[in-house]
PDB file of N, CA and C in Angstrom:
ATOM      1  N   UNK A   1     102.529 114.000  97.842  1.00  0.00           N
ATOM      2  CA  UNK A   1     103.138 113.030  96.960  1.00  0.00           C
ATOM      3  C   UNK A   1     104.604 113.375  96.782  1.00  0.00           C
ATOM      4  N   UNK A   2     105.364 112.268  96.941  1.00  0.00           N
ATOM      5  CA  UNK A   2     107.083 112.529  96.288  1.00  0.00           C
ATOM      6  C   UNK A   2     107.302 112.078  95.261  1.00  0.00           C
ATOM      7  N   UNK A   3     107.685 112.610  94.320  1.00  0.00           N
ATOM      8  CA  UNK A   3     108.081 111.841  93.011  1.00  0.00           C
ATOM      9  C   UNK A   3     109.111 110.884  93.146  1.00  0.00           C
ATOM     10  N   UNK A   4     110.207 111.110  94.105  1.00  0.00           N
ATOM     11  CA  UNK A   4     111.056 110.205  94.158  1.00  0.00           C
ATOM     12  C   UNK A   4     110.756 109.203  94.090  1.00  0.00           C
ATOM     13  N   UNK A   5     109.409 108.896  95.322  1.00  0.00           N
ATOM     14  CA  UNK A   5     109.253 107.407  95.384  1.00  0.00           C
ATOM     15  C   UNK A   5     108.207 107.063  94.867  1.00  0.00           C
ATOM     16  N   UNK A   6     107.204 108.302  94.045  1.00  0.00           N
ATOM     17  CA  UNK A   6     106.591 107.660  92.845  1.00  0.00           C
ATOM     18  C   UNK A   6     107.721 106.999  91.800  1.00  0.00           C
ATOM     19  N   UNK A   7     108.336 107.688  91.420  1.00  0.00           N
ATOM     20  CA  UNK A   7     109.476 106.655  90.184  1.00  0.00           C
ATOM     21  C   UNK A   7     109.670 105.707  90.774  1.00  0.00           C
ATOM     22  N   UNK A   8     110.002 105.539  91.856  1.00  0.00           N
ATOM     23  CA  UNK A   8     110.761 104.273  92.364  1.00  0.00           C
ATOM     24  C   UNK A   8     110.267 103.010  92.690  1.00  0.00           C
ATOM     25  N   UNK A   9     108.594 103.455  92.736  1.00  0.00           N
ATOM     26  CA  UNK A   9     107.192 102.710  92.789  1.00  0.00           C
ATOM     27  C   UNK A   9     107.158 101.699  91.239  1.00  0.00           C
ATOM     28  N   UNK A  10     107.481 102.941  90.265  1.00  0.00           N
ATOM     29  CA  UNK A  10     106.865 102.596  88.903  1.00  0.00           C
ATOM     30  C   UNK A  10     107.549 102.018  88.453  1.00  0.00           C
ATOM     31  N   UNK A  11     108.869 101.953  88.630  1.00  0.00           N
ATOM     32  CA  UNK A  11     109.697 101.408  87.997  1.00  0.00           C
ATOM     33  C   UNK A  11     110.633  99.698  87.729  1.00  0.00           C
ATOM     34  N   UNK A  12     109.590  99.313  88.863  1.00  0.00           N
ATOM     35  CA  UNK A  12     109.498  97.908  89.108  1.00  0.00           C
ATOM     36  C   UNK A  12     108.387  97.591  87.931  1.00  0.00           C
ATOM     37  N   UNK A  13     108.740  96.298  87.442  1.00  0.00           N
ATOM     38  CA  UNK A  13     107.769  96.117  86.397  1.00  0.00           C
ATOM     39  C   UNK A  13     106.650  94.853  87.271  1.00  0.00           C
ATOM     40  N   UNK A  14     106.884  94.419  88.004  1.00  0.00           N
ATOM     41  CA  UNK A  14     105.779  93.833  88.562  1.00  0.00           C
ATOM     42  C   UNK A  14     104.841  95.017  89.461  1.00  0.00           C
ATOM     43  N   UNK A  15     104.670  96.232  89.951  1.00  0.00           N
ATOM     44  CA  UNK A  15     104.398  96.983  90.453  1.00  0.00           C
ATOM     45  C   UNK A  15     103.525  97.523  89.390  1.00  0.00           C
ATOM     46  N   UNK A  16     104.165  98.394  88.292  1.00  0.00           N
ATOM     47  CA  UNK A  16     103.166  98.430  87.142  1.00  0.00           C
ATOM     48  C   UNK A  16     102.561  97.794  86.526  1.00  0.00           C
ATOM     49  N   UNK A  17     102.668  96.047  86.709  1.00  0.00           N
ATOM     50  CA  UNK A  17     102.076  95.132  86.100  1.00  0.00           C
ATOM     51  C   UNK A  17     100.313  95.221  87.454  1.00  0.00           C
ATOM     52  N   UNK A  18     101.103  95.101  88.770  1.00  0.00           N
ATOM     53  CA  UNK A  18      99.962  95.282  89.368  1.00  0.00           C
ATOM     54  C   UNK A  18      98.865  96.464  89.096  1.00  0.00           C
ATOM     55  N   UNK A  19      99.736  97.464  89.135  1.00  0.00           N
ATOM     56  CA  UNK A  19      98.691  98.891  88.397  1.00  0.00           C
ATOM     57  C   UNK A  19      97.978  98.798  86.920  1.00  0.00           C
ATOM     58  N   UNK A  20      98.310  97.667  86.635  1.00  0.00           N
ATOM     59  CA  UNK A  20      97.419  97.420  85.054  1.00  0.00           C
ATOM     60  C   UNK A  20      96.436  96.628  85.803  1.00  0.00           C
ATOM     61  N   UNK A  21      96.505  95.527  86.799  1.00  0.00           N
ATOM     62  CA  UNK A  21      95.432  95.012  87.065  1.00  0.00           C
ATOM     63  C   UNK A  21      94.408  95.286  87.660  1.00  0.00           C
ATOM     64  N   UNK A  22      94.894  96.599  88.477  1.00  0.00           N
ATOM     65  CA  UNK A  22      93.674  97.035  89.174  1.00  0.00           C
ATOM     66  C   UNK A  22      93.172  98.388  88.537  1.00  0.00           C
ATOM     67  N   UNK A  23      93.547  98.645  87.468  1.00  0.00           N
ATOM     68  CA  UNK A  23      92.893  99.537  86.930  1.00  0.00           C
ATOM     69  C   UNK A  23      91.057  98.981  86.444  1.00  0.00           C
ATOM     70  N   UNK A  24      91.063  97.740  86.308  1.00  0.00           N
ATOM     71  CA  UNK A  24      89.354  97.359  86.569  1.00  0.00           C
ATOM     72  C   UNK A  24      89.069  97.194  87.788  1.00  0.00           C
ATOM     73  N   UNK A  25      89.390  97.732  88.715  1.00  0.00           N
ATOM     74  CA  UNK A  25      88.844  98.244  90.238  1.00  0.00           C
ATOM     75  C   UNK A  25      89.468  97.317  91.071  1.00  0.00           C
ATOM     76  N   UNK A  26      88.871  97.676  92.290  1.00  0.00           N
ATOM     77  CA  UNK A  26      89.629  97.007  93.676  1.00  0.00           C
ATOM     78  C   UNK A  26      89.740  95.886  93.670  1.00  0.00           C
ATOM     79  N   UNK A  27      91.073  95.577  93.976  1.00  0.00           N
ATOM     80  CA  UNK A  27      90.859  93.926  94.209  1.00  0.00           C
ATOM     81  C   UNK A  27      91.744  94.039  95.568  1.00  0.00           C
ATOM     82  N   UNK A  28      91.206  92.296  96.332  1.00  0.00           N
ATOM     83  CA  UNK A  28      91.745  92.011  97.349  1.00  0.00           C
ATOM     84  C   UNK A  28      93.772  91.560  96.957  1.00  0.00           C
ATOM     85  N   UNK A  29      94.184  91.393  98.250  1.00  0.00           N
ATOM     86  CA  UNK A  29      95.591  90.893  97.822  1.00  0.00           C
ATOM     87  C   UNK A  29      95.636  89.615  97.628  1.00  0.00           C
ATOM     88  N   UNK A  30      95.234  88.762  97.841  1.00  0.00           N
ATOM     89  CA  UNK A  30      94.849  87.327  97.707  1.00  0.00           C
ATOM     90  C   UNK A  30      94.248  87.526  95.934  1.00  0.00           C
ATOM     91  N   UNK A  31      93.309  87.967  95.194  1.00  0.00           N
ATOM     92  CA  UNK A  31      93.562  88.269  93.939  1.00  0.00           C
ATOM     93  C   UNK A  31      94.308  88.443  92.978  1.00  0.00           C
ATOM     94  N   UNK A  32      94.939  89.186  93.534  1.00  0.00           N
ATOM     95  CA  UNK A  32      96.188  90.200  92.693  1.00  0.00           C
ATOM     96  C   UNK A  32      97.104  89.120  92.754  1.00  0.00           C
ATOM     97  N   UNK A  33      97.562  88.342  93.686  1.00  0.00           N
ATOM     98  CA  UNK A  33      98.882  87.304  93.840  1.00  0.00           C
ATOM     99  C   UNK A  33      98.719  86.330  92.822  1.00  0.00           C
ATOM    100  N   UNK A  34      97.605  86.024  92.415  1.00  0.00           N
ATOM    101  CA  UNK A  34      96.874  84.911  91.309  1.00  0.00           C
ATOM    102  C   UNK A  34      97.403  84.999  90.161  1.00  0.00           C
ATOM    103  N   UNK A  35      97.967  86.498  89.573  1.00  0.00           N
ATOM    104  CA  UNK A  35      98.398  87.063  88.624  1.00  0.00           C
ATOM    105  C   UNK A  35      99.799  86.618  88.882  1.00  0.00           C
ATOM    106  N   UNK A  36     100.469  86.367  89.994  1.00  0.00           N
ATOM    107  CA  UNK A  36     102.077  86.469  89.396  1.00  0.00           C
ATOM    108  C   UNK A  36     102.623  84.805  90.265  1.00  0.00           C
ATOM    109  N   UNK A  37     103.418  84.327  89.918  1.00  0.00           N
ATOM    110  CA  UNK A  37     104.441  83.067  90.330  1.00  0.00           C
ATOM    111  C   UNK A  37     104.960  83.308  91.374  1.00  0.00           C
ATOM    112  N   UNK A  38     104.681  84.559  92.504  1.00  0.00           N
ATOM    113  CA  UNK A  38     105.612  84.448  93.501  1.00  0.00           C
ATOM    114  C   UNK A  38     105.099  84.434  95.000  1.00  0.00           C
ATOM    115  N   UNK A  39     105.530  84.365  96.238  1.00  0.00           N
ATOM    116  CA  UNK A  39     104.918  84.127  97.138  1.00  0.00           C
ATOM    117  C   UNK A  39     103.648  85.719  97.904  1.00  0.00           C
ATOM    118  N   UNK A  40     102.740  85.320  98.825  1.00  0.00           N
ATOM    119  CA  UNK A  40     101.873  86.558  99.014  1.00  0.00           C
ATOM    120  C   UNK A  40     102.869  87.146  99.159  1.00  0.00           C
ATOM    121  N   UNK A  41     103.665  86.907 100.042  1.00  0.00           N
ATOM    122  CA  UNK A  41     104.230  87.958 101.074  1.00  0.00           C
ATOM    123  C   UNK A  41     104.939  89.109 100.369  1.00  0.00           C
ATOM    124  N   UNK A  42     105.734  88.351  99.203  1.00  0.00           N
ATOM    125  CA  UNK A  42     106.189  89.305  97.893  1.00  0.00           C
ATOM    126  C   UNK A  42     105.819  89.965  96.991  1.00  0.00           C
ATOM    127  N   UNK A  43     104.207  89.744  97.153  1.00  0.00           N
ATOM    128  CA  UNK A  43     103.547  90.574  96.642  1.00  0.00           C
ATOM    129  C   UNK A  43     102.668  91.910  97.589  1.00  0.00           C
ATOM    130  N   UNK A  44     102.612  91.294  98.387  1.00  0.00           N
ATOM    131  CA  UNK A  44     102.280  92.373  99.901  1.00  0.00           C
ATOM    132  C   UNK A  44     103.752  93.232 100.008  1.00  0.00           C
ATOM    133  N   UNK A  45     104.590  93.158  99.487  1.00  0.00           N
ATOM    134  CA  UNK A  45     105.922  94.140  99.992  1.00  0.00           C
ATOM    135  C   UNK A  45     105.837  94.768  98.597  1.00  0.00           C
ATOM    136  N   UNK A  46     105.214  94.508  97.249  1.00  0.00           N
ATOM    137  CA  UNK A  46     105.355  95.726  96.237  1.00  0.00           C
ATOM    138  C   UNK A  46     104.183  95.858  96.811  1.00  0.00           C
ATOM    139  N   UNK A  47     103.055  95.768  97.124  1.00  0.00           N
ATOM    140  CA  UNK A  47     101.545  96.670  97.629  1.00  0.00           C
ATOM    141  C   UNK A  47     102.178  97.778  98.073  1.00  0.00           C
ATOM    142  N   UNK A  48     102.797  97.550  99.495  1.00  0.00           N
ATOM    143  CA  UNK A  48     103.399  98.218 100.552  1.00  0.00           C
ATOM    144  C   UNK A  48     103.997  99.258  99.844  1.00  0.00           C
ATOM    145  N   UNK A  49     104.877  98.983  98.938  1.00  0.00           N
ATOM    146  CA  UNK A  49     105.713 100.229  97.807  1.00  0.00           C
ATOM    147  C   UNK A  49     104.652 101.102  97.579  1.00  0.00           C
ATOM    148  N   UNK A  50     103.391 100.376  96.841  1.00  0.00           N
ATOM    149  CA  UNK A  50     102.617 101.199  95.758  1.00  0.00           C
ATOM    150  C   UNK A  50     102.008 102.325  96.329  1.00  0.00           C
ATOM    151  N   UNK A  51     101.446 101.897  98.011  1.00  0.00           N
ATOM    152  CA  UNK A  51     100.962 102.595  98.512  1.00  0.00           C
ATOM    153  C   UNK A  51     101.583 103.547  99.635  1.00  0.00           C
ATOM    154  N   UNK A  52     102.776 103.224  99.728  1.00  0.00           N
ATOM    155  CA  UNK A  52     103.990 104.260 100.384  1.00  0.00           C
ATOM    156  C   UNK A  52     103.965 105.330  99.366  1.00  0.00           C
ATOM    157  N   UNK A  53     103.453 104.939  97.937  1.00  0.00           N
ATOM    158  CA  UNK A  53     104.134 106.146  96.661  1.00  0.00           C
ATOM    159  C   UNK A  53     102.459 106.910  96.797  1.00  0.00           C
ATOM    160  N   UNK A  54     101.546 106.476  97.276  1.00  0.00           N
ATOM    161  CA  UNK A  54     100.262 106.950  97.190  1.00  0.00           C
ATOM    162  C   UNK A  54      99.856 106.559  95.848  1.00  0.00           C
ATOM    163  N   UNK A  55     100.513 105.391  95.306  1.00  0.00           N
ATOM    164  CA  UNK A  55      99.886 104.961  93.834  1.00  0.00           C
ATOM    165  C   UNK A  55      98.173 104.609  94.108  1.00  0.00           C
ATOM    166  N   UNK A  56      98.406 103.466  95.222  1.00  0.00           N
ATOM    167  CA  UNK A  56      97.325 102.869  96.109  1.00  0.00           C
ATOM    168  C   UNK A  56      96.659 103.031  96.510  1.00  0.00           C
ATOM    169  N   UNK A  57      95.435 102.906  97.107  1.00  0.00           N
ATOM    170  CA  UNK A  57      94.752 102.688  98.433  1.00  0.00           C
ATOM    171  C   UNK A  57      94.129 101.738  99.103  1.00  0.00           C
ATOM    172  N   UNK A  58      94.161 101.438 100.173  1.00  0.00           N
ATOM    173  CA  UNK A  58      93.900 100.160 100.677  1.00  0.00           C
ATOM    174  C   UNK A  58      92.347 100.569 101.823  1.00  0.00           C
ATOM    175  N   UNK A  59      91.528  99.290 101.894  1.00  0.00           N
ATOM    176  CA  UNK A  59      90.523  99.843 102.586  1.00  0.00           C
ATOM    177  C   UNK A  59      89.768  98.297 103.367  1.00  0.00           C
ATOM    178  N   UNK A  60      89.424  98.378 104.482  1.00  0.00           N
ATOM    179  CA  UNK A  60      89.673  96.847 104.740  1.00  0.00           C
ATOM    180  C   UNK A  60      87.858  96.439 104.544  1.00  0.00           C
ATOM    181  N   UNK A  61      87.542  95.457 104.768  1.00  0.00           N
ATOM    182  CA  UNK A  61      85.990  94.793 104.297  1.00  0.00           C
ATOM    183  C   UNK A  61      85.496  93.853 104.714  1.00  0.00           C
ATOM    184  N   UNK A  62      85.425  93.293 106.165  1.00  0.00           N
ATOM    185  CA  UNK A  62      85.314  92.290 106.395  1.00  0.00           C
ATOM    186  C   UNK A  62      86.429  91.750 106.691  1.00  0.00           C
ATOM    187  N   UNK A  63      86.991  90.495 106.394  1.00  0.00           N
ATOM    188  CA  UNK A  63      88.126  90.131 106.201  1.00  0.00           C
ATOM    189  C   UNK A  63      88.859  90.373 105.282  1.00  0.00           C
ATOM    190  N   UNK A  64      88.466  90.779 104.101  1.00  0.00           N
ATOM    191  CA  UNK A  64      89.984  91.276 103.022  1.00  0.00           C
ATOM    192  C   UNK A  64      90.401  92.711 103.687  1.00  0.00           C
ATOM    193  N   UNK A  65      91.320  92.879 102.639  1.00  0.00           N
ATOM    194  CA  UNK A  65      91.556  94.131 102.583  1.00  0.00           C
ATOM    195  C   UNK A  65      91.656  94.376 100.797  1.00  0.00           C
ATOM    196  N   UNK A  66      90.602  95.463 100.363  1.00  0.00           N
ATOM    197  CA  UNK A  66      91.045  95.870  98.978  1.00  0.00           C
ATOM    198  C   UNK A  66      91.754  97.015  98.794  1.00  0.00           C
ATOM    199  N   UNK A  67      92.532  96.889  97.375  1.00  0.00           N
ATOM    200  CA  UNK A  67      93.466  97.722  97.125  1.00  0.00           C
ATOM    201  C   UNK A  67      93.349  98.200  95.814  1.00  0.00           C
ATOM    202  N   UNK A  68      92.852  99.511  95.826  1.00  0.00           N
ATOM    203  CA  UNK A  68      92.849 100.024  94.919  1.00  0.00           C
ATOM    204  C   UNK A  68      93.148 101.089  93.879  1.00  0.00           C
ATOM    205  N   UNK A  69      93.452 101.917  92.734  1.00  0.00           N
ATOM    206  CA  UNK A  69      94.046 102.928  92.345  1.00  0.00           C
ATOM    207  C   UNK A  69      93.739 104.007  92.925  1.00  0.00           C
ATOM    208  N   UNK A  70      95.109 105.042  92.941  1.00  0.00           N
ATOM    209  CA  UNK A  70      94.594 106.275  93.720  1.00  0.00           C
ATOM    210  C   UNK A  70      94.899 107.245  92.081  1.00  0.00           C
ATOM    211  N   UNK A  71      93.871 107.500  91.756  1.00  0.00           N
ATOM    212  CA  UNK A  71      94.095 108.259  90.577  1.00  0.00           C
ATOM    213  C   UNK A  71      94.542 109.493  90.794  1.00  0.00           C
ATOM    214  N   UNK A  72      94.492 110.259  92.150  1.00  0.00           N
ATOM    215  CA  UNK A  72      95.300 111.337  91.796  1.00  0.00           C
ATOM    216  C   UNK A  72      96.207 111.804  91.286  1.00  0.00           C
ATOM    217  N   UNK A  73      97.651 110.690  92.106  1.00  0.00           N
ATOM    218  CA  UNK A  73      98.656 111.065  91.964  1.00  0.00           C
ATOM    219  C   UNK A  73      99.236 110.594  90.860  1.00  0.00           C
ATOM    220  N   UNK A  74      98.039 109.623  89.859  1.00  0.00           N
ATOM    221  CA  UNK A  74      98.642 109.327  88.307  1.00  0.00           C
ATOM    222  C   UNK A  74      98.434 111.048  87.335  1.00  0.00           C
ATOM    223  N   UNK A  75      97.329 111.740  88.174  1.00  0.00           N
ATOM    224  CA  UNK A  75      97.204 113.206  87.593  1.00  0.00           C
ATOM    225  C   UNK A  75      98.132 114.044  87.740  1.00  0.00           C
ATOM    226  N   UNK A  76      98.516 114.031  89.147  1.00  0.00           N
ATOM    227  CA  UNK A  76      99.408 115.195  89.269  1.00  0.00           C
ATOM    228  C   UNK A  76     100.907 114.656  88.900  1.00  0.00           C
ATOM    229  N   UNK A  77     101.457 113.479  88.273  1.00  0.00           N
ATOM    230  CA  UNK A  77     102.443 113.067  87.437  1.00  0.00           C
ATOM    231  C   UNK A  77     102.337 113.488  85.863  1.00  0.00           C
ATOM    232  N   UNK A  78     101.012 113.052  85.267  1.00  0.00           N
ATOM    233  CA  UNK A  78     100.689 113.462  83.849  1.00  0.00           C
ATOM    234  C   UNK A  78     100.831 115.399  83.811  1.00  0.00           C
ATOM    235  N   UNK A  79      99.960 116.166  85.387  1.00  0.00           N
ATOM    236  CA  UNK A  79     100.397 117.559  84.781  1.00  0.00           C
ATOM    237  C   UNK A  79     101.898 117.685  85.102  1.00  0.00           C
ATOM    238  N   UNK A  80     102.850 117.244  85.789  1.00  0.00           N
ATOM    239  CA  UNK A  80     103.930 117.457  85.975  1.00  0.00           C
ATOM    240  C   UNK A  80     105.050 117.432  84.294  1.00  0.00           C
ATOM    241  N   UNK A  81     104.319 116.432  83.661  1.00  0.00           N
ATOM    242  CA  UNK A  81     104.874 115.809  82.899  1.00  0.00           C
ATOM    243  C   UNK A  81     104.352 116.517  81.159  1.00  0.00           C
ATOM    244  N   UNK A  82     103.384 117.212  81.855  1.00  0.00           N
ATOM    245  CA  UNK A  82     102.364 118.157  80.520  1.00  0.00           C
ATOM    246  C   UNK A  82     103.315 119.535  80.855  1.00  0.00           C
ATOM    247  N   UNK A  83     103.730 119.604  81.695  1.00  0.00           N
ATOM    248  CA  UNK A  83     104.273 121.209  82.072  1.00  0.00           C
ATOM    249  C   UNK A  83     105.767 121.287  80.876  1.00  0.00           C
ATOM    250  N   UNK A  84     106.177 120.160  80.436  1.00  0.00           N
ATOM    251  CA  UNK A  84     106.840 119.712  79.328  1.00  0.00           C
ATOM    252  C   UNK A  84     106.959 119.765  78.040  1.00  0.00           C
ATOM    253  N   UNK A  85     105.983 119.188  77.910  1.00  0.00           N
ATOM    254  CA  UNK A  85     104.973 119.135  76.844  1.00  0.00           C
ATOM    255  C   UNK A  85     104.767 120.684  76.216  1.00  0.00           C
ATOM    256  N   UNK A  86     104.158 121.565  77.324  1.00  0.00           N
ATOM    257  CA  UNK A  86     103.951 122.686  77.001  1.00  0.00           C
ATOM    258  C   UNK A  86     104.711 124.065  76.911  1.00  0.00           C
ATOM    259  N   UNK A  87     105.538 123.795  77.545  1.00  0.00           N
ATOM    260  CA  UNK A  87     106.923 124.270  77.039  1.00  0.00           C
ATOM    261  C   UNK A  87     107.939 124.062  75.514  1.00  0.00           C
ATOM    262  N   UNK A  88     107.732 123.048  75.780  1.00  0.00           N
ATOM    263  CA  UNK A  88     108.212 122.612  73.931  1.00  0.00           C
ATOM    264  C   UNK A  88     107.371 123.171  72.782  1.00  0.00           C
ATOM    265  N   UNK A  89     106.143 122.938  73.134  1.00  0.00           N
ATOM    266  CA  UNK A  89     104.716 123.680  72.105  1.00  0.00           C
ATOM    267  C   UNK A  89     105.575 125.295  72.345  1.00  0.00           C
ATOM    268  N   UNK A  90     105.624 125.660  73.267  1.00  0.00           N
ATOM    269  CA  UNK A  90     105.934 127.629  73.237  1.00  0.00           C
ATOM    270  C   UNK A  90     107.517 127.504  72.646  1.00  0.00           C
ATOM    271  N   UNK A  91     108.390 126.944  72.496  1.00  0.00           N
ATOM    272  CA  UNK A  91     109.601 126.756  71.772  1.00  0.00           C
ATOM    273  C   UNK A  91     108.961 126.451  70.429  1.00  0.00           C
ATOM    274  N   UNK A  92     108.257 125.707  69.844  1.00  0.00           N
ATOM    275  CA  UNK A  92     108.148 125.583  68.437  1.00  0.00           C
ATOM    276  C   UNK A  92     107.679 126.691  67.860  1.00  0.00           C
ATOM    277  N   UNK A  93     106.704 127.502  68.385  1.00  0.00           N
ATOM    278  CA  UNK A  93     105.855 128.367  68.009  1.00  0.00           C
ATOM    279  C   UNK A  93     106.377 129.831  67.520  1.00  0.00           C
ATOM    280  N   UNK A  94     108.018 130.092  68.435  1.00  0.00           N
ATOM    281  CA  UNK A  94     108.613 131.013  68.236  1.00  0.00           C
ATOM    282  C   UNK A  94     109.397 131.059  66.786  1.00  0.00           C
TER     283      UNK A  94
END
């Protein structure tokens, strides 16, 4: 995982809007587009982001293809981001 292009993933708000939707599981891309006003194809190029950042995963089924959360790398952001957290706790404590 790169953080670079995790941030750079997240920081589009239609990108995290998609990561709210598939947090109730896989959906196809033809789904997910239902959710926003703009064309597939523009929504197939933030997929493409999400899953360049390893937000994603994609898995094909027949004819779709579903796409769904890769929860790891929302973990290894939260401990990145706890390593923070826990540092400040050992500064107060002193």
């Amino acid at each position: 995982m790169s953080f670079p292009e995790t941030f750079k993933a997240l920081s589009d708000p239609t990108r995290r809007e998609i990561l709210n939707i598939l947090k109730s599981g896989a959906l196809p891309a033809g789904e997910i587009s239902e959710h926003f006003p703009m064309t597939g194809a523009t929504v197939s190029h933030h997929l493409s982001i999400l899953k360049d950042a390893d937000l994603i995963t994609d898995r094909k089924s027949g004819k779709f293809i579903y796409y769904e959360l890769n929860l790891s790398v929302f973990e290894e952001v939260l401990n990145w981001f706890q390593g923070f957290l826990d540092k400040e706790n050992v500064c107060d404590e002193k």
